[in-house]
N, C-alpha and C. Protein backbone atom coordinates (compact mmCIF):
# COMPACT_ATOMS: atom_id res chain seq x y z
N UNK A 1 -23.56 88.22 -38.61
CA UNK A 1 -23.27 89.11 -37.51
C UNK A 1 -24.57 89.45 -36.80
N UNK A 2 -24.84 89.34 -35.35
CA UNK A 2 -25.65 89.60 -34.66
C UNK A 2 -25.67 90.82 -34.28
N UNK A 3 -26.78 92.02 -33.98
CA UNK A 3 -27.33 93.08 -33.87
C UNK A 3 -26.94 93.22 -32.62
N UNK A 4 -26.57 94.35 -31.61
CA UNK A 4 -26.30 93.70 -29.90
C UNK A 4 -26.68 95.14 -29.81
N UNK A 5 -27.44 96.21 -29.48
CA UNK A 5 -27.32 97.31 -29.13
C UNK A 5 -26.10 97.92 -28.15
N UNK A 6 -25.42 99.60 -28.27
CA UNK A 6 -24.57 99.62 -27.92
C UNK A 6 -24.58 99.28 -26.03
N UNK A 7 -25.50 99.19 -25.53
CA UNK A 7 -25.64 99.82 -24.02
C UNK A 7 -25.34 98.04 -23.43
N UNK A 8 -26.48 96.82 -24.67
CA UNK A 8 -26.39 95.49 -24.16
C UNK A 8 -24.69 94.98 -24.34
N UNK A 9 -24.35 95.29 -25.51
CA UNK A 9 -22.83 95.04 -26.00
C UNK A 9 -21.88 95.64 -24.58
N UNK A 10 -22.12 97.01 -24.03
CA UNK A 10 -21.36 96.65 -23.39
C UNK A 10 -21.58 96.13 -21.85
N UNK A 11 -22.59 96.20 -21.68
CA UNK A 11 -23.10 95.01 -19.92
C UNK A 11 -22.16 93.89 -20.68
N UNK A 12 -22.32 93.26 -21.72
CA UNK A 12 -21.80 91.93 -21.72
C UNK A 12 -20.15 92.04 -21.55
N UNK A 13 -19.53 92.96 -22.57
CA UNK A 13 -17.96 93.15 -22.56
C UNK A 13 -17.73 93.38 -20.38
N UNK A 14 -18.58 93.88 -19.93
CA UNK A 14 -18.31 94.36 -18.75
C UNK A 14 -17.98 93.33 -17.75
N UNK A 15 -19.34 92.11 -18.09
CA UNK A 15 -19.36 91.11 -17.05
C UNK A 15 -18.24 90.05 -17.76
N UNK A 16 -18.09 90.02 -18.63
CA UNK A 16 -16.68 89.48 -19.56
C UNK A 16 -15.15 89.62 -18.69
N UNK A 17 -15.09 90.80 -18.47
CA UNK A 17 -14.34 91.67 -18.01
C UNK A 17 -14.06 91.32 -16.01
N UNK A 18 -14.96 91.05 -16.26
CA UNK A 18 -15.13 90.95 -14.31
C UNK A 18 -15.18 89.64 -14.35
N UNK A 19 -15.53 88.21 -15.06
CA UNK A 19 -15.00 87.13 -15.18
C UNK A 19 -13.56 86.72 -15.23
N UNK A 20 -13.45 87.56 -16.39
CA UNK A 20 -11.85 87.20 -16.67
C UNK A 20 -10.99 88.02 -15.18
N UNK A 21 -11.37 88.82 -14.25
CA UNK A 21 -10.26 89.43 -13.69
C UNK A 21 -10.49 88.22 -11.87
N UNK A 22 -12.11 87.70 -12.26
CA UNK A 22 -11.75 86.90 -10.77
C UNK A 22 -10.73 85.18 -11.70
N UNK A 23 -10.76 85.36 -12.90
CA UNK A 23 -10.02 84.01 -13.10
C UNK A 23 -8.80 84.16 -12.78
N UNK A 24 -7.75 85.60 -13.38
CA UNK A 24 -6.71 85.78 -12.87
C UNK A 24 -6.88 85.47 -11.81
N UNK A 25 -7.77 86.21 -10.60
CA UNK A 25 -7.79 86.02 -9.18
C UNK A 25 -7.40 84.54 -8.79
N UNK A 26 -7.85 83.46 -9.10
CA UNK A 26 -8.43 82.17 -8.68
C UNK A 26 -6.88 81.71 -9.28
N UNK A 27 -6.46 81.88 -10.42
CA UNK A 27 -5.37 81.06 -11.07
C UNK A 27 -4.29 81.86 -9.80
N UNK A 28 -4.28 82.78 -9.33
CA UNK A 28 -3.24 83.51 -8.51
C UNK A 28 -2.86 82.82 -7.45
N UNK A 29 -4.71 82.51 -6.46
CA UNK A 29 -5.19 81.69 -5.49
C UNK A 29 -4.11 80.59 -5.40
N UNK A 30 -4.59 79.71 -7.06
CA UNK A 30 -3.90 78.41 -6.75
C UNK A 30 -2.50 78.69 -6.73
N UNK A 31 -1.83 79.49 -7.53
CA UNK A 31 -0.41 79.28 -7.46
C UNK A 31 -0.33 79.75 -6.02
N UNK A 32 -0.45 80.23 -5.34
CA UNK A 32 0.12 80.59 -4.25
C UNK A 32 -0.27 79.44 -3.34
N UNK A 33 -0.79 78.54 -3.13
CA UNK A 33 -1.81 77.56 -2.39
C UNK A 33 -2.52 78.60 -1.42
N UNK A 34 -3.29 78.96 -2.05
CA UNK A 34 -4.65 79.80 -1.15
C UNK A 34 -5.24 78.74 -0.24
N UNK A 35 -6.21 79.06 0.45
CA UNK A 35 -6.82 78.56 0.96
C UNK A 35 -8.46 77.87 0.43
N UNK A 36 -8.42 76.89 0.13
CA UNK A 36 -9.57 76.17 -0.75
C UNK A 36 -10.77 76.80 -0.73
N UNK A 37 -11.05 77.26 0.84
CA UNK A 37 -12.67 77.73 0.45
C UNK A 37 -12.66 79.18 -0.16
N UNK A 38 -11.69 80.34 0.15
CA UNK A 38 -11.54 81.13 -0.73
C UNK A 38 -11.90 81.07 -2.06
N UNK A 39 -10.86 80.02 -2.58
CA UNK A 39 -10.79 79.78 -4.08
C UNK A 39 -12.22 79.28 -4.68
N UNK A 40 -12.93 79.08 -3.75
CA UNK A 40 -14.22 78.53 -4.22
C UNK A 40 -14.84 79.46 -4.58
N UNK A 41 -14.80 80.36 -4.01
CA UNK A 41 -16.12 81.84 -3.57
C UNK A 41 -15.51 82.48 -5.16
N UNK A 42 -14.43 82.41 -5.27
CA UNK A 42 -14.16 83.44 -6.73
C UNK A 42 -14.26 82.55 -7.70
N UNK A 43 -14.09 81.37 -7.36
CA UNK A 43 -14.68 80.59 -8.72
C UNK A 43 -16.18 80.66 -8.87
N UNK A 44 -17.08 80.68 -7.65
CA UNK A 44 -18.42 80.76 -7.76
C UNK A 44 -18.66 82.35 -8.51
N UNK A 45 -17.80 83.21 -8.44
CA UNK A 45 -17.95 84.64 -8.72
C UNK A 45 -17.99 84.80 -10.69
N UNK A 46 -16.98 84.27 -10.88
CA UNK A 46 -16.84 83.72 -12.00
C UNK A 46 -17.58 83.38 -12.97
N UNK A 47 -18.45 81.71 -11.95
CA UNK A 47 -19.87 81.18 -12.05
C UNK A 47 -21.06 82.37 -12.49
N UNK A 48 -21.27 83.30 -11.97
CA UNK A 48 -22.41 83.94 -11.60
C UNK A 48 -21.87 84.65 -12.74
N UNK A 49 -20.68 85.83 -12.75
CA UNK A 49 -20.63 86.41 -13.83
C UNK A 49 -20.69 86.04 -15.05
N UNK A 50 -20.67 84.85 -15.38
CA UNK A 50 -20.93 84.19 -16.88
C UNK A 50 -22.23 83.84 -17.06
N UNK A 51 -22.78 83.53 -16.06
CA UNK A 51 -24.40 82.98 -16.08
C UNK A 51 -24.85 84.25 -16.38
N UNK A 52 -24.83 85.37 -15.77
CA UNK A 52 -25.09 86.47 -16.87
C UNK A 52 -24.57 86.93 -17.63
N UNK A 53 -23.91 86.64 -18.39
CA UNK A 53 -23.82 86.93 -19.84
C UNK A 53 -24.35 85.98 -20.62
N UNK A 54 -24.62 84.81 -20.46
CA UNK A 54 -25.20 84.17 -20.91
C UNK A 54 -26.30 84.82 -20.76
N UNK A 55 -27.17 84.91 -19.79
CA UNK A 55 -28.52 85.42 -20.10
C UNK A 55 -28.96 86.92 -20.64
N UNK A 56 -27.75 87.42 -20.61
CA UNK A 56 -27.66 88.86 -21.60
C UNK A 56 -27.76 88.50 -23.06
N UNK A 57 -26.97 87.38 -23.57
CA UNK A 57 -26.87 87.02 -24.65
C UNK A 57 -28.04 86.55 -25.36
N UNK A 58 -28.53 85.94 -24.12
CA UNK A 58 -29.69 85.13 -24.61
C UNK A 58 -31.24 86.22 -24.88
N UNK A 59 -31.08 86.99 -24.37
CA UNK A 59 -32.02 87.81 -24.09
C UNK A 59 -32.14 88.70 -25.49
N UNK A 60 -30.47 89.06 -25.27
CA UNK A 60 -30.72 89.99 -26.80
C UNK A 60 -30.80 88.80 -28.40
N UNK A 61 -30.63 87.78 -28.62
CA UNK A 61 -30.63 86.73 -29.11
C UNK A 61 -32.29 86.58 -29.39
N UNK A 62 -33.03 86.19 -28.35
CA UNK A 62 -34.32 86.27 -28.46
C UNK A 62 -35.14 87.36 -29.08
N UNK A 63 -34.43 88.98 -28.44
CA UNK A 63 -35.49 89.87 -29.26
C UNK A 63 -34.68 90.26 -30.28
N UNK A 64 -33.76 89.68 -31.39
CA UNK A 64 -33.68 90.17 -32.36
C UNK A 64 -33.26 88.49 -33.54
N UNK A 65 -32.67 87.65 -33.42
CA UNK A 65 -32.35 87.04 -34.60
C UNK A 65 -33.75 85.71 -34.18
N UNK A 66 -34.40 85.67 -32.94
CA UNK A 66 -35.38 85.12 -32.53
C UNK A 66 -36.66 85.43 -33.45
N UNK A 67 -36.86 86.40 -32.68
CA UNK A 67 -38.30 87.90 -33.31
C UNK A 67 -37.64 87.61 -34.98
N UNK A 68 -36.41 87.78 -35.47
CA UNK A 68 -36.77 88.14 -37.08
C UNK A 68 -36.96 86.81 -37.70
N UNK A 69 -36.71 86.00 -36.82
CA UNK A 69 -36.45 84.32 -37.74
C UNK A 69 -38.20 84.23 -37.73
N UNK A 70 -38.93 84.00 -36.65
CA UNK A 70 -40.28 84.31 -36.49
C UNK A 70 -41.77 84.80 -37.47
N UNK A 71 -40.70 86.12 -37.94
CA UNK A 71 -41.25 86.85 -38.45
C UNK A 71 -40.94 86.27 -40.08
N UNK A 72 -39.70 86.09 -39.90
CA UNK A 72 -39.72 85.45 -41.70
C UNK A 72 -40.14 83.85 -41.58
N UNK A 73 -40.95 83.69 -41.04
CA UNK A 73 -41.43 82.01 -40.95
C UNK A 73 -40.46 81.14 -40.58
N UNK A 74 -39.68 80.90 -39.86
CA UNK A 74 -38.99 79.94 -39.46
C UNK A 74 -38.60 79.97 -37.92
N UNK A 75 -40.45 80.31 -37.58
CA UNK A 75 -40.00 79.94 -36.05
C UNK A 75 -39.87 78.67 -35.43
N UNK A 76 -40.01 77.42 -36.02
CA UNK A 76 -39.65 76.42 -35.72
C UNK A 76 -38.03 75.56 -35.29
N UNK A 77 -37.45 76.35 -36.58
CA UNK A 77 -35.88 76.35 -36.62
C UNK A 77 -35.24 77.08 -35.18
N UNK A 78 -36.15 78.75 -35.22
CA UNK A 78 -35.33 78.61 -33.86
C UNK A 78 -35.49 78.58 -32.78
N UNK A 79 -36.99 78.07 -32.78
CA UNK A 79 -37.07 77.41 -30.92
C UNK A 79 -36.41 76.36 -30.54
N UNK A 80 -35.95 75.39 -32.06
CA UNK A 80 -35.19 74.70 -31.27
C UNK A 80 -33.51 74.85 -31.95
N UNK A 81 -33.19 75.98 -32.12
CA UNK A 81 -31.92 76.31 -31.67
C UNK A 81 -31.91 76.92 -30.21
N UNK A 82 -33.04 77.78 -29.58
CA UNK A 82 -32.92 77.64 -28.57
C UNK A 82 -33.16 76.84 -27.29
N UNK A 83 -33.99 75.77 -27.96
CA UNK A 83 -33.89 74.69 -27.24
C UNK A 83 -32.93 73.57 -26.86
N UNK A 84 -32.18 73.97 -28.06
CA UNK A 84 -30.76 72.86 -27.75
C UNK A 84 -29.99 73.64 -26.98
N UNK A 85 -29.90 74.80 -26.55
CA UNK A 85 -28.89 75.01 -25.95
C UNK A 85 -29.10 75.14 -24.62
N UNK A 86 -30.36 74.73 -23.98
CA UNK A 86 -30.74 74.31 -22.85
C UNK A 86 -30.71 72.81 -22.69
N UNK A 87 -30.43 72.25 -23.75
CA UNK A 87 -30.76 70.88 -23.62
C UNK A 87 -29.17 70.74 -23.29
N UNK A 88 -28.24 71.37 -23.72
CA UNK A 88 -27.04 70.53 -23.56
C UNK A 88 -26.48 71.40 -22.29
N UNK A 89 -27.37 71.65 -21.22
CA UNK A 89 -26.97 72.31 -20.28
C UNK A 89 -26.77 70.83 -18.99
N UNK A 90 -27.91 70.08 -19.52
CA UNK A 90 -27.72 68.86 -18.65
C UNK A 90 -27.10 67.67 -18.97
């Protein structure tokens, strides 16, 4: 179980939250046949709100199971756990 302080835990539940309500949006879009470039802009919304949580995640990830792996000698192990997960971004 990862450490998340209460204030980071909830930015993330938040932008979670505002992802999931433009997906309803977008799944609504299509059933109705919206208009395409609409549907783009809330899928890009979507986009953006997950890219930060990802980097919320990543952030608190770094200063705590990062920093302690570090500290108990195995900073090798997780630079490149965090290196793979940039690697499989491309």
């Amino acid at each position: 179980m990862t450490y998340r302080p209460k204030d980071t835990q909830e930015r993330i539940l938040h932008r979670l939250k505002i992802a999931n309500g433009h997906l309803t949006k977008v799944i609504s879009m299509m059933e109705n046949h919206e208009y395409c470039v609409d549907i783009i802009h809330q899928s890009q919304a979507i986009q953006c709100a997950l890219k930060e949580v990802d980097n919320l995640i990543l952030e608190n990830h770094l200063k705590t199971c990062v920093a302690d792996s570090i500290k108990n000698g195995r900073e090798e192990e997780a630079i490149a756990e965090v290196m793979n997960v940039f690697r499989k971004k491309d």
